[in-house]
Protein backbone atom coordinates (compact mmCIF):
# COMPACT_ATOMS: atom_id res chain seq x y z
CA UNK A 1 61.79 1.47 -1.71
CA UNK A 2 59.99 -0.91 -3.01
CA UNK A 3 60.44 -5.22 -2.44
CA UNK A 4 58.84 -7.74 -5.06
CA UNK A 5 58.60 -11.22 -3.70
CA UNK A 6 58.52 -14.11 -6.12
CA UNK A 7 58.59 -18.01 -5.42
CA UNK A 8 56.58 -19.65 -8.12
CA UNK A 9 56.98 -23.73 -8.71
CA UNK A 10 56.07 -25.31 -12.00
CA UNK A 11 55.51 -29.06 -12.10
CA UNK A 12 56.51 -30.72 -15.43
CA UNK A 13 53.84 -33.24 -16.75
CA UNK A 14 55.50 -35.28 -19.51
CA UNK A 15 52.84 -36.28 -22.44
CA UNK A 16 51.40 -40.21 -22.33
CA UNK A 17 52.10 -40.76 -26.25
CA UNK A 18 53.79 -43.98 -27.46
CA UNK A 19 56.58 -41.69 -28.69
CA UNK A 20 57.08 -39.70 -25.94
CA UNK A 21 57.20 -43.11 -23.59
CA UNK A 22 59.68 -44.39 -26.22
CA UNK A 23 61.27 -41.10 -26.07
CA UNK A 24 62.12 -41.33 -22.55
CA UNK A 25 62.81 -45.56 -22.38
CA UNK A 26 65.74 -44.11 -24.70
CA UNK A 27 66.94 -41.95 -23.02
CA UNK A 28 67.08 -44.16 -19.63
CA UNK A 29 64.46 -42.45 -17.71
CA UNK A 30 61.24 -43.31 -16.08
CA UNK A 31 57.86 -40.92 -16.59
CA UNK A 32 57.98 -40.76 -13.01
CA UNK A 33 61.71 -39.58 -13.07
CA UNK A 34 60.32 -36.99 -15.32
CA UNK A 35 57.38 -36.09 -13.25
CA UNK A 36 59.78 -34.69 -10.48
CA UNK A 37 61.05 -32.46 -12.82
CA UNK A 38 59.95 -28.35 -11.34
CA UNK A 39 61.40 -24.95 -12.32
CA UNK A 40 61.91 -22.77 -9.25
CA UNK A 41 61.84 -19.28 -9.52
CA UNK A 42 62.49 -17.58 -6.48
CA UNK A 43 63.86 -14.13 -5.54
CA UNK A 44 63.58 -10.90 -4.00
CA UNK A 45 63.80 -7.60 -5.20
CA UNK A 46 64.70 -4.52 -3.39
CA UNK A 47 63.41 -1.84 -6.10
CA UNK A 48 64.23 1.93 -5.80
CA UNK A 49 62.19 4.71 -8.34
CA UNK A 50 64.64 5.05 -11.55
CA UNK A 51 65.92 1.22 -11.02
CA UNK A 52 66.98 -0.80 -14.27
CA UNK A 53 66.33 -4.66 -13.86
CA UNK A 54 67.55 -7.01 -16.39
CA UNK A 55 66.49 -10.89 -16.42
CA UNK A 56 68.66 -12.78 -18.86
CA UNK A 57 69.76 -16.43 -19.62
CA UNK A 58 69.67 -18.76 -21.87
CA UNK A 59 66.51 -19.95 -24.02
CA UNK A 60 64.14 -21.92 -21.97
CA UNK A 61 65.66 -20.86 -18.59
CA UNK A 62 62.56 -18.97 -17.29
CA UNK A 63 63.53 -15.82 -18.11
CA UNK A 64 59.36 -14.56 -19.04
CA UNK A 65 57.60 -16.69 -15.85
CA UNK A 66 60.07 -15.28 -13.75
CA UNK A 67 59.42 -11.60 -15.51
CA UNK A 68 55.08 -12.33 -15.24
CA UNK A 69 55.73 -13.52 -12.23
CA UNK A 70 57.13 -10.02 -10.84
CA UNK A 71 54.18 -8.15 -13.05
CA UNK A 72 51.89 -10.26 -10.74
CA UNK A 73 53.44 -8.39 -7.63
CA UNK A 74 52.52 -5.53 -8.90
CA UNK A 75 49.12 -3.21 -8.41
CA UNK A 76 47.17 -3.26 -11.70
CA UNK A 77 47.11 0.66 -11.45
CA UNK A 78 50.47 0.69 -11.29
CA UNK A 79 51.80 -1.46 -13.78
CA UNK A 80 52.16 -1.35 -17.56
CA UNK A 81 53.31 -3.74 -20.26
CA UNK A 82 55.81 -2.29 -22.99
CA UNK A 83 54.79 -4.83 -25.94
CA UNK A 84 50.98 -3.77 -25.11
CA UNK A 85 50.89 -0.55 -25.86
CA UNK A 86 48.79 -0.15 -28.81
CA UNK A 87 50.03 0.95 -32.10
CA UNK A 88 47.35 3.01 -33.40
CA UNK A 89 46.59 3.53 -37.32
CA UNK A 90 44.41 5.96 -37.60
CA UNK A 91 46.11 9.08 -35.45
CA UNK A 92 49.42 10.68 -35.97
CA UNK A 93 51.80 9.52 -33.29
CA UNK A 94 51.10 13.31 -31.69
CA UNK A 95 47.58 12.47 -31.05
CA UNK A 96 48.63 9.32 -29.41
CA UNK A 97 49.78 11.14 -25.97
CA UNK A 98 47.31 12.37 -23.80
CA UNK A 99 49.52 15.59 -22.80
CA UNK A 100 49.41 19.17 -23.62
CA UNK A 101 50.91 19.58 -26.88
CA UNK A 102 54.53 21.29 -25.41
CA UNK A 103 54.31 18.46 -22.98
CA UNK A 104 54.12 15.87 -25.39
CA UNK A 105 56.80 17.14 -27.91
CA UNK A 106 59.11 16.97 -25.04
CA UNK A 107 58.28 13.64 -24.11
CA UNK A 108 58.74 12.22 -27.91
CA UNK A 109 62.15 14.08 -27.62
CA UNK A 110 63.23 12.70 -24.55
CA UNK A 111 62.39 9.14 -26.00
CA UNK A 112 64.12 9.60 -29.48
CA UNK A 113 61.59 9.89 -31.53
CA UNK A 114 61.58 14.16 -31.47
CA UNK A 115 61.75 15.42 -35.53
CA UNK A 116 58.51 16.49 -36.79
CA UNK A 117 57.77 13.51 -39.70
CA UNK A 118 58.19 11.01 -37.06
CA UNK A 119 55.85 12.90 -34.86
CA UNK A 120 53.20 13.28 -38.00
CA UNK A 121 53.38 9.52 -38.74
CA UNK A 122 50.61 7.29 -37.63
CA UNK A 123 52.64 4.37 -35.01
CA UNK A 124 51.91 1.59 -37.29
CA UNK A 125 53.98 3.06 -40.50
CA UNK A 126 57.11 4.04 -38.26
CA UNK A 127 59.87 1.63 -38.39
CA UNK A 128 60.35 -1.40 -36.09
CA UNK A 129 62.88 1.11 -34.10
CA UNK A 130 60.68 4.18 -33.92
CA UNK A 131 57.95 2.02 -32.79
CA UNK A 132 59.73 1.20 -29.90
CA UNK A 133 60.79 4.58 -29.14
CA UNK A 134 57.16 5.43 -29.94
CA UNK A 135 56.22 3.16 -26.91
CA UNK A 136 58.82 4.30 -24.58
CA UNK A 137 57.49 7.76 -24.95
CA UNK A 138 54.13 6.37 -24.22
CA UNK A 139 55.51 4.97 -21.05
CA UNK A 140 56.82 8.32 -19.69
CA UNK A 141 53.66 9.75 -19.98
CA UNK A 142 51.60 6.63 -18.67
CA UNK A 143 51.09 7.05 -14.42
CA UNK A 144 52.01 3.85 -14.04
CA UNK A 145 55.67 3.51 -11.91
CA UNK A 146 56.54 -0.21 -12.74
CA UNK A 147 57.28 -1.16 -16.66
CA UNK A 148 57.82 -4.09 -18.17
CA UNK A 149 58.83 -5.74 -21.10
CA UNK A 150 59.75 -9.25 -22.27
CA UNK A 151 62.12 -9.68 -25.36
CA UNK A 152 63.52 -6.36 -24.78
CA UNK A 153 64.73 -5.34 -28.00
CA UNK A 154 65.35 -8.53 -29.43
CA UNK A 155 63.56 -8.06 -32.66
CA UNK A 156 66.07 -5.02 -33.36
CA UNK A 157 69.12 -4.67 -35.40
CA UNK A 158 72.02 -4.39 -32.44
CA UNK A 159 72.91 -1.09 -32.96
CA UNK A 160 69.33 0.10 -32.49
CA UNK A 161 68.83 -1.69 -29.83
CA UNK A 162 72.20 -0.56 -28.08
CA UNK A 163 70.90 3.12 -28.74
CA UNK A 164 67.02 2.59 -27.00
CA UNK A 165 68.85 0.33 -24.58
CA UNK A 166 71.09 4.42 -23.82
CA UNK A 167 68.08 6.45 -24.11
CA UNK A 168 66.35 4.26 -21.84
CA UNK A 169 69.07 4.37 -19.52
CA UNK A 170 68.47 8.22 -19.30
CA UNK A 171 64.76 8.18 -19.26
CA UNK A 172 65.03 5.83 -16.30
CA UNK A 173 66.85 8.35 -13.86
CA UNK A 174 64.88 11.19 -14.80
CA UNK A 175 61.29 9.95 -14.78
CA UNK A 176 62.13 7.32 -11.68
CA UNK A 177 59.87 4.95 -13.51
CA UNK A 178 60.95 1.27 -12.74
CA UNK A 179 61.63 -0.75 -16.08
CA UNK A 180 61.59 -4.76 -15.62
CA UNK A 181 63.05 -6.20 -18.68
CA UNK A 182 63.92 -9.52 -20.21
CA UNK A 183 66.33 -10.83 -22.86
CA UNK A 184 68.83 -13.39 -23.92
CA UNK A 185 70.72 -10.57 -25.39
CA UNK A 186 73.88 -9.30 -23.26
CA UNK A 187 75.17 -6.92 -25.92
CA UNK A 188 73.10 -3.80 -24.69
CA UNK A 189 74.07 -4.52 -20.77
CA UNK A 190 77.21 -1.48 -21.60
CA UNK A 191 74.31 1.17 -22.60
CA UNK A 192 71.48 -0.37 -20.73
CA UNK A 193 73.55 -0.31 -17.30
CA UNK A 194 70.77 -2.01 -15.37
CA UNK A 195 70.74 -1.28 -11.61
CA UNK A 196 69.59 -5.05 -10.95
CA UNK A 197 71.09 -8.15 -13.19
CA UNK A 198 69.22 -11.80 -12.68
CA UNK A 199 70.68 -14.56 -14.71
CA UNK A 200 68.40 -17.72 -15.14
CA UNK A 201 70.54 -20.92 -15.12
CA UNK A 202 68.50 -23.90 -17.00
CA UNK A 203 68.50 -25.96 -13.57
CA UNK A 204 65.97 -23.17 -12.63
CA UNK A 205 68.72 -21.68 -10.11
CA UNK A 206 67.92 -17.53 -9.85
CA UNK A 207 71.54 -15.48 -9.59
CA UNK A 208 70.56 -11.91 -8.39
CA UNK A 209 73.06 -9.36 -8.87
CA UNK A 210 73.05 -5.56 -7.44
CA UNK A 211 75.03 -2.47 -8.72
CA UNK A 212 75.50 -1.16 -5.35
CA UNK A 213 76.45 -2.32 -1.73
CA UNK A 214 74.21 -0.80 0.76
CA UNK A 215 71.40 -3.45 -1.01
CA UNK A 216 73.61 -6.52 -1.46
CA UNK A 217 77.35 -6.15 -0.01
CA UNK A 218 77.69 -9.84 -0.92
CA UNK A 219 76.80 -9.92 -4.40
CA UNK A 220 78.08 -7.19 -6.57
CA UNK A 221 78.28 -6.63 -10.52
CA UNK A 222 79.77 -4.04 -13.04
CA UNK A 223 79.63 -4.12 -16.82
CA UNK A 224 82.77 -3.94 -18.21
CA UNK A 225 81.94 -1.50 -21.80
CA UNK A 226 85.07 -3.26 -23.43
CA UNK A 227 83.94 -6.34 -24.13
CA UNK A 228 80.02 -5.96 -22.88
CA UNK A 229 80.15 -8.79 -19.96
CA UNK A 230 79.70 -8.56 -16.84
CA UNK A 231 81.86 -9.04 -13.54
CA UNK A 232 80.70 -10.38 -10.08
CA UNK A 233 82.13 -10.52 -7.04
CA UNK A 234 80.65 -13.04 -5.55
């Protein structure tokens, strides 16, 4: 098992502009009222090989400091960034994977992206869809354990994103790779079915929420598939 500790402070340092001063006269506050202003993010994360964590919230909640903060935690050997794995241009998508050739068809299959003309393409002429499949595949056959990615299939039509957010699911418990993602979006929570749910309030407040008991008996969640929300029990 693994635990990531995070407890990060950020001060907020309002700007000195004759605007911004007026801004905040109107508004019935004083720059030093504003100066006490911090975003806590605090938690700790019991992490098992094949685990699912999902960071969501609202806009402006914290939901990527929280999510670099974690990265942070992590070895540099053992880490890797979804959104930074390279796209290349001048390669078909085959050439791309540093694995024996049966190796990597297998891996492109297991990540969706397994018919031949996807395979052929270079990365950067696939679709916005294929691309990301292109860099989940990449994933599997990085060493790294711990993945991450912020925005998590935001920039995605919803019912591609609800079918990488399944595949993913699957990929998960067989490669025991540990996927840290973020998102505003709830809809894929029924195919994602994350192992580990933290909601960021606005106030900065950190809500962790655990699929199972034997890690957190006190604080439970399941997604409920009819209506994509989830439940907690505590």
């Amino acid at each position: 098992m693994y635990t990531l500790n995070v407890h990060t402070e950020i001060d907020f340092t309002p700007p000195t502009t004759p605007r911004a001063t007026e801004l905040i006269r109107m508004f019935g506050l004083r720059t030093e009222r504003i100066r006490q202003r911090r975003l806590r993010h605090r938690c700790r994360l019991k992490l098992r090989p094949g685990d699912i964590v999902y960071i969501t919230g609202a806009s402006g909640a914290g939901k990527t400091v929280l999510l670099n903060a974690l990265y942070e935690q992590v070895e540099p050997g053992n880490r890797l960034r979804l959104n930074d794995i390279a796209l290349p241009d001048d390669r078909p998508a085959i050439d791309c994977i540093d694995q024996p050739i049966f190796a990597s068809t297998e891996t492109f299959t297991r990540a969706g992206l397994g018919d031949i003309f996807s395979m052929l393409q270079t990365p950067t002429h696939l679709s916005a869809g294929q691309q990301h499949r292109f860099r989940l595949a990449a994933a599997l056959a990085h060493p790294a354990t711990f993945v991450f990615a912020d925005e998590f299939t935001s920039s995605l039509d919803r019912i591609t994103a609800a079918s990488i957010a399944h595949q993913l699911r699957k990929l998960t418990r067989r490669s025991k790779k540990i996927f840290v993602l973020g998102s505003c979006h709830e809809d894929v929570l029924a195919d994602l079915l994350p192992d580990i749910l933290i909601v960021k309030g606005l106030g900065g407040k950190t809500k962790m929420l655990y699929k199972d008991k034997e890690r957190n008996p006190e604080c439970q969640f399941k997604i409920t598939k009819k209506c994509d929300r989830t439940a907690c029990n505590c």
